[in-house]
C-alpha atoms as a PDB file:
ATOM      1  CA  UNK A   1      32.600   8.876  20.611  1.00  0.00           C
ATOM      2  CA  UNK A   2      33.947   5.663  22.327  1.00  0.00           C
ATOM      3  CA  UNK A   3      32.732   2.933  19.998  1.00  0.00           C
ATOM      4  CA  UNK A   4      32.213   0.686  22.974  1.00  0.00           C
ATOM      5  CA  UNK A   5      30.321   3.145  25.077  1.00  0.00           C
ATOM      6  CA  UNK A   6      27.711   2.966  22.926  1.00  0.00           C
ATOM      7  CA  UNK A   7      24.660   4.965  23.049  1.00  0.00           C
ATOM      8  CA  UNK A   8      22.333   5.589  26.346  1.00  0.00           C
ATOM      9  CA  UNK A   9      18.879   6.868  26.313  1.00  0.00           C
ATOM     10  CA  UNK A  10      16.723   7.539  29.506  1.00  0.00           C
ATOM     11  CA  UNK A  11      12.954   8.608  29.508  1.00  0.00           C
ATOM     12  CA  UNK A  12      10.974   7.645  32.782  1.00  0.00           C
ATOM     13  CA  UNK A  13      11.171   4.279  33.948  1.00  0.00           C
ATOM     14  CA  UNK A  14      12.763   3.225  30.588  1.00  0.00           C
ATOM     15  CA  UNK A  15      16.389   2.575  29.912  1.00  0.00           C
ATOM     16  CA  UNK A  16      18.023   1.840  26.024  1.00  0.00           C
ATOM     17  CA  UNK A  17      21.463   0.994  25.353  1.00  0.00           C
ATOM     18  CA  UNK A  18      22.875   0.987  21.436  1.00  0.00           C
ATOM     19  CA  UNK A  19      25.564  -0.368  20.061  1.00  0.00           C
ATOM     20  CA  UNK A  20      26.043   1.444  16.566  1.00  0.00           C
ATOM     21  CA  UNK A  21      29.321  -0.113  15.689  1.00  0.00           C
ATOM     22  CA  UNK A  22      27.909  -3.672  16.013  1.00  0.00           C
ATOM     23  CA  UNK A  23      24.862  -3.710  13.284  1.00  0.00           C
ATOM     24  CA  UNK A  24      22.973  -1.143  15.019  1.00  0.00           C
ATOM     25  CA  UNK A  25      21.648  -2.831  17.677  1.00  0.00           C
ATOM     26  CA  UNK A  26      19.987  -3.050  20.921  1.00  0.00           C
ATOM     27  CA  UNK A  27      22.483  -3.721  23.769  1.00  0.00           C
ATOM     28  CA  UNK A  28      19.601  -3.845  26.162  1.00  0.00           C
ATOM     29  CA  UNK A  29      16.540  -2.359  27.120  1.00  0.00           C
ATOM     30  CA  UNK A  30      15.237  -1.536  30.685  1.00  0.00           C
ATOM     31  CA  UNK A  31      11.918  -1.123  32.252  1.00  0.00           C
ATOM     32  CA  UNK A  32      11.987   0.103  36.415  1.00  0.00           C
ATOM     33  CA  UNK A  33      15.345  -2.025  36.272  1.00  0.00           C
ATOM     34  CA  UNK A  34      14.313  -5.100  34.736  1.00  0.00           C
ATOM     35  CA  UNK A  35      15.360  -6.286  31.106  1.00  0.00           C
ATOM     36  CA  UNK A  36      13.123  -6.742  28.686  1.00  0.00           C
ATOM     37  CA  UNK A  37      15.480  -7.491  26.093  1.00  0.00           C
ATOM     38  CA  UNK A  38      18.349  -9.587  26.588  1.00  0.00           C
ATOM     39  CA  UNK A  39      20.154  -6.965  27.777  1.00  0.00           C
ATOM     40  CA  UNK A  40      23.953  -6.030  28.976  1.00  0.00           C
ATOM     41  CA  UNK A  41      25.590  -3.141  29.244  1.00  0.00           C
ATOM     42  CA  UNK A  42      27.208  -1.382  26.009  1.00  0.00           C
ATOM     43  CA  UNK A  43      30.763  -1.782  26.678  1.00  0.00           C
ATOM     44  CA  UNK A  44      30.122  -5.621  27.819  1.00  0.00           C
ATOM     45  CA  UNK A  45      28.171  -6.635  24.095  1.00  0.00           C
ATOM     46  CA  UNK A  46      31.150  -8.209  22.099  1.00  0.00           C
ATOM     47  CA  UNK A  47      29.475  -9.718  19.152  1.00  0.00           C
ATOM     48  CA  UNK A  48      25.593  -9.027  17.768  1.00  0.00           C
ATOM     49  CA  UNK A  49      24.435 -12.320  17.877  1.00  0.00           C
ATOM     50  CA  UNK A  50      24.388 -11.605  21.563  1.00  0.00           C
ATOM     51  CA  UNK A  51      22.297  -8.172  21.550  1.00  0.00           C
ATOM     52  CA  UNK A  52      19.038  -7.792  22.466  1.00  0.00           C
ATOM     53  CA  UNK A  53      17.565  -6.326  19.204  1.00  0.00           C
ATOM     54  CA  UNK A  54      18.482  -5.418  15.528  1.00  0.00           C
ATOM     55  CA  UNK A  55      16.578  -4.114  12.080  1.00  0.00           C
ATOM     56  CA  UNK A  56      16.523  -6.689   9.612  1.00  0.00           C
ATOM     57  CA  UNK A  57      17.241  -5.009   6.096  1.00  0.00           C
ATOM     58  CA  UNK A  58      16.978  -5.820   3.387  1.00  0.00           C
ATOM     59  CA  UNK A  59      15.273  -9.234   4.303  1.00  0.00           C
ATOM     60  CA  UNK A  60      13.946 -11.052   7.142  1.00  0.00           C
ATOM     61  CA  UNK A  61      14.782 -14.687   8.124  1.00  0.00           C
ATOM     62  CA  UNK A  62      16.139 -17.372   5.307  1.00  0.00           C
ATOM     63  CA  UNK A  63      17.340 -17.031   1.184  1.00  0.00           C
ATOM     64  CA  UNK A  64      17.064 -20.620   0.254  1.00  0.00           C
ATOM     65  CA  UNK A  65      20.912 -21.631  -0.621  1.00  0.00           C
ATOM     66  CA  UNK A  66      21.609 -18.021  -0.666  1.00  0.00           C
ATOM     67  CA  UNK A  67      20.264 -17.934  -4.038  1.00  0.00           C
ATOM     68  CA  UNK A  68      16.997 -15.678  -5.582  1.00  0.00           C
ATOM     69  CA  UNK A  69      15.862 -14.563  -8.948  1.00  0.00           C
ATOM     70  CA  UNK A  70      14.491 -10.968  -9.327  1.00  0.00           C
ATOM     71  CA  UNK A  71      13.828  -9.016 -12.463  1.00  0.00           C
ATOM     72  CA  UNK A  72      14.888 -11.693 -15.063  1.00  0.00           C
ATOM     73  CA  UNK A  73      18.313 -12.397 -12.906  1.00  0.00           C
ATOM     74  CA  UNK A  74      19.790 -14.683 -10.929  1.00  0.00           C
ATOM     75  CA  UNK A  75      21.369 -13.784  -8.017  1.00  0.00           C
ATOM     76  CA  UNK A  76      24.121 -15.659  -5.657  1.00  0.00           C
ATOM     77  CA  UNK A  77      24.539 -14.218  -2.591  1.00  0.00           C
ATOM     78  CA  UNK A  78      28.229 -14.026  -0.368  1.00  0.00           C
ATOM     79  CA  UNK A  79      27.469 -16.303   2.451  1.00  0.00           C
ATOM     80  CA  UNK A  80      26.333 -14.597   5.902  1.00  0.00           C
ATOM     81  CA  UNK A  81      26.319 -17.584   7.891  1.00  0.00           C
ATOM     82  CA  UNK A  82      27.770 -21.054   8.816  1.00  0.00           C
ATOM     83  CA  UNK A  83      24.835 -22.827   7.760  1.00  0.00           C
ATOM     84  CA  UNK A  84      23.647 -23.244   3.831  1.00  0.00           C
ATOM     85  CA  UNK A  85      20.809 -20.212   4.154  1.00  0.00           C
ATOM     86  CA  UNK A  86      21.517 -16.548   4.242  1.00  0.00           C
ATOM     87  CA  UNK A  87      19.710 -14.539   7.599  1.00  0.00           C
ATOM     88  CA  UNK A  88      18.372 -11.741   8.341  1.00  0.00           C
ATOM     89  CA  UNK A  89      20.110  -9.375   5.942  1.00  0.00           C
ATOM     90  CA  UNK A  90      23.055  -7.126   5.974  1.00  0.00           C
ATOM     91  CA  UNK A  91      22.585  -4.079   7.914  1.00  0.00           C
ATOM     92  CA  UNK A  92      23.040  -5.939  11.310  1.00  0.00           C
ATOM     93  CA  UNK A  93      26.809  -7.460  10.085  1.00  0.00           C
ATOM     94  CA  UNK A  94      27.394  -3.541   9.312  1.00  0.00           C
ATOM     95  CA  UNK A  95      28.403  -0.765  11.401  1.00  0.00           C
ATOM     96  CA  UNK A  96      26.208   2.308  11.863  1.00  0.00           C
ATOM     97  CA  UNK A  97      26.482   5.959  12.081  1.00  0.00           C
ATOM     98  CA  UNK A  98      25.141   7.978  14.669  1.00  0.00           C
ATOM     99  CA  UNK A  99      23.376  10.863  12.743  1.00  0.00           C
ATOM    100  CA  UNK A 100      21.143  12.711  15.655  1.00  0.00           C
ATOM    101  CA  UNK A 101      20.969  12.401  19.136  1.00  0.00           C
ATOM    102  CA  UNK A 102      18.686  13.756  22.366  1.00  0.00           C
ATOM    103  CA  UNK A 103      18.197  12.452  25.737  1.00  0.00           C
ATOM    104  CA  UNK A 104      15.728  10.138  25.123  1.00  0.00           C
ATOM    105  CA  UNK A 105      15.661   9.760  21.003  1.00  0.00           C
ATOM    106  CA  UNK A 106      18.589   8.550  18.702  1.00  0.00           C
ATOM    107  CA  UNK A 107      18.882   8.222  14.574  1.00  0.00           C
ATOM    108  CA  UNK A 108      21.536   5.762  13.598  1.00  0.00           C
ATOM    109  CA  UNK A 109      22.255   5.547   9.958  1.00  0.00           C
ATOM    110  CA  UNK A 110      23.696   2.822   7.476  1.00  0.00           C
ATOM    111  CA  UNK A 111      24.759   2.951   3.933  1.00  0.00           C
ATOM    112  CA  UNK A 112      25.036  -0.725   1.670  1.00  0.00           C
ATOM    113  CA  UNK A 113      26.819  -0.243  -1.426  1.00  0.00           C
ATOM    114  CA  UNK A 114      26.016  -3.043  -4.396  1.00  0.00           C
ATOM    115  CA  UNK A 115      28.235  -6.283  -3.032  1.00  0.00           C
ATOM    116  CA  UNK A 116      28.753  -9.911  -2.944  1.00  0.00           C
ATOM    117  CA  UNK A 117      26.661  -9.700   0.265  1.00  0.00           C
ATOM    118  CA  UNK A 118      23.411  -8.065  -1.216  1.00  0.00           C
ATOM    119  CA  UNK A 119      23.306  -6.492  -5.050  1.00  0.00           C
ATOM    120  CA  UNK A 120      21.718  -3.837  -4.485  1.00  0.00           C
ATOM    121  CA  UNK A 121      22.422  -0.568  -2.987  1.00  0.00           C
ATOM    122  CA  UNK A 122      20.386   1.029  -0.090  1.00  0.00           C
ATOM    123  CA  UNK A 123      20.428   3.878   2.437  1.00  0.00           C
ATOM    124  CA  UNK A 124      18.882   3.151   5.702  1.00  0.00           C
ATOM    125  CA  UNK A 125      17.498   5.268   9.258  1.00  0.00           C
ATOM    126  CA  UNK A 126      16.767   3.744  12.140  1.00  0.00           C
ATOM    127  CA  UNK A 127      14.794   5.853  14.684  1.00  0.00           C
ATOM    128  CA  UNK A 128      14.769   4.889  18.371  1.00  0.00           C
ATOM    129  CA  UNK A 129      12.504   6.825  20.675  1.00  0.00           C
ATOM    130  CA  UNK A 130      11.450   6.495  24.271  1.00  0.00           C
ATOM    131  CA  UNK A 131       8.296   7.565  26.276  1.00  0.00           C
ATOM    132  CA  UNK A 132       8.125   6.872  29.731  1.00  0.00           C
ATOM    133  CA  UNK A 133       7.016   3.657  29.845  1.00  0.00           C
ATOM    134  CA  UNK A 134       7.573   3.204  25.586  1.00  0.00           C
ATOM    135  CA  UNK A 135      10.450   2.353  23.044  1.00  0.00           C
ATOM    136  CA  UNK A 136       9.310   3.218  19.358  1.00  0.00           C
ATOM    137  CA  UNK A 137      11.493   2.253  16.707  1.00  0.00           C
ATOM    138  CA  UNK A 138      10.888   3.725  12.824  1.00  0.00           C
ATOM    139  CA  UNK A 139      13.422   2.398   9.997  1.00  0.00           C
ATOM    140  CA  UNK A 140      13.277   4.115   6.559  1.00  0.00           C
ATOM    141  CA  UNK A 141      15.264   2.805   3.480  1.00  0.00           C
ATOM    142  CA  UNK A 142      15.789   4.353   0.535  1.00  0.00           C
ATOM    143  CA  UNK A 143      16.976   2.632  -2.578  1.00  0.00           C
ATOM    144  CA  UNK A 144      19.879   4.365  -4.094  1.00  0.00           C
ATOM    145  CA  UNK A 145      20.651   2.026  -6.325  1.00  0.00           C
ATOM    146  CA  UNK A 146      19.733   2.740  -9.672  1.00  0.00           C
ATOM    147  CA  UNK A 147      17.829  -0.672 -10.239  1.00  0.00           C
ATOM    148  CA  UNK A 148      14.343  -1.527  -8.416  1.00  0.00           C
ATOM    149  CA  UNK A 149      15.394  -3.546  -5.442  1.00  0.00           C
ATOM    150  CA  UNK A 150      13.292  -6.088  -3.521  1.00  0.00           C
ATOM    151  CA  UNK A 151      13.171  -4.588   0.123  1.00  0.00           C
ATOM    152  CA  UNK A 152      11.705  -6.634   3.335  1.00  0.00           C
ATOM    153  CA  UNK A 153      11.981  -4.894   6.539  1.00  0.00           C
ATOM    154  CA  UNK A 154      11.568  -5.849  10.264  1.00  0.00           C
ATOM    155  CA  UNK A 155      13.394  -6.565  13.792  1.00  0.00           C
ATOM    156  CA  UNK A 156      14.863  -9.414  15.547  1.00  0.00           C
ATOM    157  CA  UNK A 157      13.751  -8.716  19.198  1.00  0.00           C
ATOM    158  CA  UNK A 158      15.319 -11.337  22.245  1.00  0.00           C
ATOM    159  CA  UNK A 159      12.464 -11.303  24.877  1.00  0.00           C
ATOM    160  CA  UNK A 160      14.385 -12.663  28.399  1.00  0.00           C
ATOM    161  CA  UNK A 161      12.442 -15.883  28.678  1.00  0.00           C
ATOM    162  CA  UNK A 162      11.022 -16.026  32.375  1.00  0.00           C
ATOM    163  CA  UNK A 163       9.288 -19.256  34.093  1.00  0.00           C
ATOM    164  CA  UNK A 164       5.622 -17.584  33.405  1.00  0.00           C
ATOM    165  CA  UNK A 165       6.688 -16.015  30.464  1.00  0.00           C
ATOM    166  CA  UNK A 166       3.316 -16.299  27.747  1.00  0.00           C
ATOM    167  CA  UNK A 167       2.507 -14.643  24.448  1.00  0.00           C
ATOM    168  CA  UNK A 168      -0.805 -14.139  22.703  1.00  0.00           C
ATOM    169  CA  UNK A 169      -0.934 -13.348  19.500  1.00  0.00           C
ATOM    170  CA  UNK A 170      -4.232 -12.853  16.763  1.00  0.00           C
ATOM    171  CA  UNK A 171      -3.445 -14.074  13.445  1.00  0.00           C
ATOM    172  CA  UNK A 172      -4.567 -15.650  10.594  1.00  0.00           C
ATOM    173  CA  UNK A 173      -1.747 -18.232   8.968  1.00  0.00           C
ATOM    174  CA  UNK A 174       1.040 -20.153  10.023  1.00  0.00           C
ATOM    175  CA  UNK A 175       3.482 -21.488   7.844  1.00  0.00           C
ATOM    176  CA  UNK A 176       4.750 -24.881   8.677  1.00  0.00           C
ATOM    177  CA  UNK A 177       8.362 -25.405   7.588  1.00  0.00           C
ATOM    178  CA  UNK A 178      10.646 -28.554   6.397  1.00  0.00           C
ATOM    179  CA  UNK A 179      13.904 -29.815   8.238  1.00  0.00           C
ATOM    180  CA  UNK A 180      16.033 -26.827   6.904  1.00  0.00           C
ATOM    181  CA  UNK A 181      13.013 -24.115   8.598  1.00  0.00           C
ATOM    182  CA  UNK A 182      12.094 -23.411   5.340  1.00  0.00           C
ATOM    183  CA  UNK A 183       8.055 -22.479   4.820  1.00  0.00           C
ATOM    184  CA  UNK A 184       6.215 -25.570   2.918  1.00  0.00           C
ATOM    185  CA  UNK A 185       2.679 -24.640   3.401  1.00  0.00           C
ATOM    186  CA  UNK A 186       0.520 -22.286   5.169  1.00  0.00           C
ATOM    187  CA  UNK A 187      -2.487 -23.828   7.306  1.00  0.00           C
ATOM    188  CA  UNK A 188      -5.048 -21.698   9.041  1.00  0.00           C
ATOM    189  CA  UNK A 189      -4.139 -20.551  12.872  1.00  0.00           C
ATOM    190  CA  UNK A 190      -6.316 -17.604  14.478  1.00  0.00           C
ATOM    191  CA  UNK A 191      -4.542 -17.431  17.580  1.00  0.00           C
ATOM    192  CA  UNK A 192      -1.481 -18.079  19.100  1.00  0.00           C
ATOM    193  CA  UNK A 193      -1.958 -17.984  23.009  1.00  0.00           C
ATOM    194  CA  UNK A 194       0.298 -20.393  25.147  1.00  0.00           C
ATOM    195  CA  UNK A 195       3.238 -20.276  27.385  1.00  0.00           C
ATOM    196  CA  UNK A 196       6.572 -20.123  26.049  1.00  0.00           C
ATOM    197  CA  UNK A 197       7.572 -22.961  27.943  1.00  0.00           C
ATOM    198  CA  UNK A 198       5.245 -25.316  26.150  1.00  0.00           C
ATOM    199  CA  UNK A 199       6.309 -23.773  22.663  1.00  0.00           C
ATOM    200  CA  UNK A 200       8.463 -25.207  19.928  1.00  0.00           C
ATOM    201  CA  UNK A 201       8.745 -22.747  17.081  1.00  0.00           C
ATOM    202  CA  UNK A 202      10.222 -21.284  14.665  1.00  0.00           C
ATOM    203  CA  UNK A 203       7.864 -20.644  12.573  1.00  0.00           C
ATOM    204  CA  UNK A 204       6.599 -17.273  10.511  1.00  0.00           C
ATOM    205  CA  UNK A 205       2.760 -16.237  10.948  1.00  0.00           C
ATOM    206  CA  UNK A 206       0.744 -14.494   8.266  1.00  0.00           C
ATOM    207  CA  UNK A 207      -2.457 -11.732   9.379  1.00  0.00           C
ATOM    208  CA  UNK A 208      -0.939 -10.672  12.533  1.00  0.00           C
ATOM    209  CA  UNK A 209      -3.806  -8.745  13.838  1.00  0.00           C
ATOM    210  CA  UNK A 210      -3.427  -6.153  16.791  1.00  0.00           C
ATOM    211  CA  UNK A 211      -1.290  -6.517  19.580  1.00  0.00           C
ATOM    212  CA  UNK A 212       1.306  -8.767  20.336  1.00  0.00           C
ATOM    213  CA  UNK A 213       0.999  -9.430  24.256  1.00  0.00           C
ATOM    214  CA  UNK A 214       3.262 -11.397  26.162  1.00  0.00           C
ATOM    215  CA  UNK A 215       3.627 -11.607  30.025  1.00  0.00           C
ATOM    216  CA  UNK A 216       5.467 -12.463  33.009  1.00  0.00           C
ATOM    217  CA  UNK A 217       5.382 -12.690  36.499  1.00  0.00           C
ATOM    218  CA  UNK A 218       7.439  -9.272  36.511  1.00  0.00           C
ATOM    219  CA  UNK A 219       6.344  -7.771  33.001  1.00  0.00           C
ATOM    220  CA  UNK A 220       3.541  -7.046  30.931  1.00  0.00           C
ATOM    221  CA  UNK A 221       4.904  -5.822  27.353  1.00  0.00           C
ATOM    222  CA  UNK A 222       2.261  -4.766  24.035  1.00  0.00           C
ATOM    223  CA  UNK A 223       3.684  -5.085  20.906  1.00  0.00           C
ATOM    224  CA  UNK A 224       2.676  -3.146  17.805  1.00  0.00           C
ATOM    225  CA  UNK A 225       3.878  -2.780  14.606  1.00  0.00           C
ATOM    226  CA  UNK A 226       2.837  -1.352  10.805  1.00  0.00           C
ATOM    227  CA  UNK A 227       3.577  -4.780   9.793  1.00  0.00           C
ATOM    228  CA  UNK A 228       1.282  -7.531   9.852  1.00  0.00           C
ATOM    229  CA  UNK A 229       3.595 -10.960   9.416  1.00  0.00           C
ATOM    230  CA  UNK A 230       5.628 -11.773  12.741  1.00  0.00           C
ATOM    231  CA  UNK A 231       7.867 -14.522  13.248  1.00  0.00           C
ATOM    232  CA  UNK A 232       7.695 -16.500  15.981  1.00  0.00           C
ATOM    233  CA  UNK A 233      11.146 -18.241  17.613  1.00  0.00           C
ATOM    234  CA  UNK A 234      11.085 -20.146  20.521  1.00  0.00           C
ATOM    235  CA  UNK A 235      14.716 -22.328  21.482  1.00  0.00           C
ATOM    236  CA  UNK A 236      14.336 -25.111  24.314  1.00  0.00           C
ATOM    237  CA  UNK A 237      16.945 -24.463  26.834  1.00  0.00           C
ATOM    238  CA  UNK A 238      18.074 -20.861  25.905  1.00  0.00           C
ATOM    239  CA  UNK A 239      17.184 -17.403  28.063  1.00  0.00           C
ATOM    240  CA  UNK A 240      15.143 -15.867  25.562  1.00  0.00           C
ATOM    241  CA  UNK A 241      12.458 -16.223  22.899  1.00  0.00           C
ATOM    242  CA  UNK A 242      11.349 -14.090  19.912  1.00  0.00           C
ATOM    243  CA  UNK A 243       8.513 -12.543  18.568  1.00  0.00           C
ATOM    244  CA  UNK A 244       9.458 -10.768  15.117  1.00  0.00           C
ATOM    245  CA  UNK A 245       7.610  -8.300  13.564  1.00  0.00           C
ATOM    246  CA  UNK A 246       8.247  -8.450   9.594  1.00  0.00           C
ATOM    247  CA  UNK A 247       7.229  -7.391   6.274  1.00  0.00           C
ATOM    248  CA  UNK A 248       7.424 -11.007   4.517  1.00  0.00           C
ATOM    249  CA  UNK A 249       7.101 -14.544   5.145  1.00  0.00           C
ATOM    250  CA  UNK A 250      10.593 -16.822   5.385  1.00  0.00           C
ATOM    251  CA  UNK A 251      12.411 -17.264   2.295  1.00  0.00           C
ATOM    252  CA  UNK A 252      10.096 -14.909   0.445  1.00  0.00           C
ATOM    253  CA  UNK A 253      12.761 -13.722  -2.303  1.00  0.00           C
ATOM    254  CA  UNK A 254      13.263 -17.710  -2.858  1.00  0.00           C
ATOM    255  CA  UNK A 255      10.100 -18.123  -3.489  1.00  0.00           C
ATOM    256  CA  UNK A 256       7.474 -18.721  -6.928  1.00  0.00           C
ATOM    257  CA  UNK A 257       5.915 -15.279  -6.238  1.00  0.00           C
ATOM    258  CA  UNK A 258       7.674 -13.033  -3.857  1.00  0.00           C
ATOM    259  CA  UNK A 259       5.734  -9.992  -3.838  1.00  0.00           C
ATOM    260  CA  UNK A 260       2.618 -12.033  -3.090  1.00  0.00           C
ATOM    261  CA  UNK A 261       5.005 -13.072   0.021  1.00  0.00           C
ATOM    262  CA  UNK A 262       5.531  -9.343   1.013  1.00  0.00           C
ATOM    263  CA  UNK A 263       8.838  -8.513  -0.535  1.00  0.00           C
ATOM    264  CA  UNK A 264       8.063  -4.696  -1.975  1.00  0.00           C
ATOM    265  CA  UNK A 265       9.830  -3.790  -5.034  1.00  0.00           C
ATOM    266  CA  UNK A 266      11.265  -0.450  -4.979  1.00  0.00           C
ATOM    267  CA  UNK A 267      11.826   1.997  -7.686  1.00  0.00           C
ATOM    268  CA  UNK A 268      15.184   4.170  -7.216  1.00  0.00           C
ATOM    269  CA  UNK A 269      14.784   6.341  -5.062  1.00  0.00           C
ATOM    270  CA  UNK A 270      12.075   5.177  -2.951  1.00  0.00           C
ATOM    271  CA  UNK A 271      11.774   4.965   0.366  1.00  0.00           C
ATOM    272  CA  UNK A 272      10.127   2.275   2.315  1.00  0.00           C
ATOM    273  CA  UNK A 273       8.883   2.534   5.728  1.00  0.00           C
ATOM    274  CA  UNK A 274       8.214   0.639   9.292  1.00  0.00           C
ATOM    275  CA  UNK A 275       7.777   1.411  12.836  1.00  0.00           C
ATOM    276  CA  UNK A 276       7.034  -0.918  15.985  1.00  0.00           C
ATOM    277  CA  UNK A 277       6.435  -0.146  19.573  1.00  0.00           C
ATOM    278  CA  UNK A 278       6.814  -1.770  22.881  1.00  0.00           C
ATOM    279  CA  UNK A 279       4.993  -0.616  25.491  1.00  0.00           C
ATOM    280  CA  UNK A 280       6.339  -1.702  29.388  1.00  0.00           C
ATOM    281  CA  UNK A 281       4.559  -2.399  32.572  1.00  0.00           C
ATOM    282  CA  UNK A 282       5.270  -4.219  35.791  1.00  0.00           C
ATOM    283  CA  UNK A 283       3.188  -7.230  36.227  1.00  0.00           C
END
């Protein structure tokens, strides 16, 4: 297979793109013609931090200093990115395999041996399957490592930010964060419902409840997910904005108490599980 090419699924009105080679992700994502995603071509993504979507595994968001303690042991982490916090763990800086493929349903597969990037070793599947108006995406990861390993799981979606673009979420928490976007404190929140343009966050939100829905004057998307913590980025002056589904809250493995944050601590040879969907309509 031409790397470049990618992967292309079709299923109705619903178009996915996949770059395996770069981390697995999301090149774009179609509905009746119109991204959803930040979205290009396969042979035109150059660099992930440009797709429009990738699993986050085996953490979500920020390690504090790149720096955690689990089972008795301290642990420095290699570091991942130009600022002094580790994101959004290793399997999107990895290349995946293609391990099955239909018309309108791929499963991409990565394998993390025990490194200077994460100390633990891990299998992972990744899932992506289309109905016609639907993109479901299932991630399974195994712990071959013969340790128990602190797993979060989740996906960094890039929503194309349009002028009436608005998100409503039910929830329960925010956490409110210091300079470095690190969680301080979590305050009560039942709802976020506003328009993007009006937002400022980057912030992670505990008891997500239901659907996520955010609309446009071209789209209406649902968001679901089996897990109940999203995070919630919104940049001033960039195309796109995020709403995260993930298993833990920021900087969990940092923490006092990160199981209580959602990290799940998995015996060798256990698998741990996820899906989301997005369903697509015109506005």
């Amino acid at each position: 297979m031409n790397e470049t090419a990618g992967v292309q699924l079709q299923q109705g009105a619903v178009r996915l793109a996949l770059r395996p080679d770069l981390g697995g992700a999301v090149a774009g994502l179609w509905f009746d013609g119109l991204p959803v995603l930040r979205s290009c071509e396969p042979q035109a993504l150059r660099d992930v931090h440009e797709s429009g979507l990738f699993a986050l595994v085996p953490y979500s968001n920020r390690i504090a200093q790149r720096q955690f303690g689990w089972a008795g042991r301290h642990y420095a982490l290699a570091p991942n990115s130009d600022g002094p916090h580790n994101l959004h763990g290793t399997a999107w800086l990895a290349p995946w395999q293609v391990l099955d493929r239909a018309p309108a349903r791929a499963v991409l597969q990565h394998t993390h041996p025990s490194d200077a990037a994460w100390p633990f070793a891990y299998h992972v599947e990744q899932a992506f399957e289309l109905g016609e108006a639907s993109l479901r995406i299932t991630l399974a990861v195994t712990n071959i490592d013969a340790r128990q390993t602190p797993m979060g799981l989740g996906w960094h979606p890039f929503f194309v930010r349009r002028p009436h673009s608005r998100v409503h979420l039910e929830l329960q928490h925010r956490w409110d964060t210091d300079a470095g976007k690190l969680p301080v404190r979590q305050v009560a929140q039942t709802a976020l419902d506003a328009d993007v343009a009006v937002l400022d966050l980057d912030h992670c939100f505990d008891g997500w409840r239901g659907p996520a829905r955010i609309r446009d004057e071209k789209l209406s998307l649902r968001l679901t997910s089996s897990l109940q913590r999203a995070v919630v980025y919104t940049p001033r002056e960039r195309g796109f904005f995020c709403v995260e589904p993930v298993s833990h809250v920021n900087n969990a493995l940092a923490s006092d108490d990160a199981q209580a944050r959602g990290i799940v601590a998995l015996a060798a040879g256990e698998t741990a599980h996820a899906w989301m969907q997005l369903d697509m309509a015109r506005t």
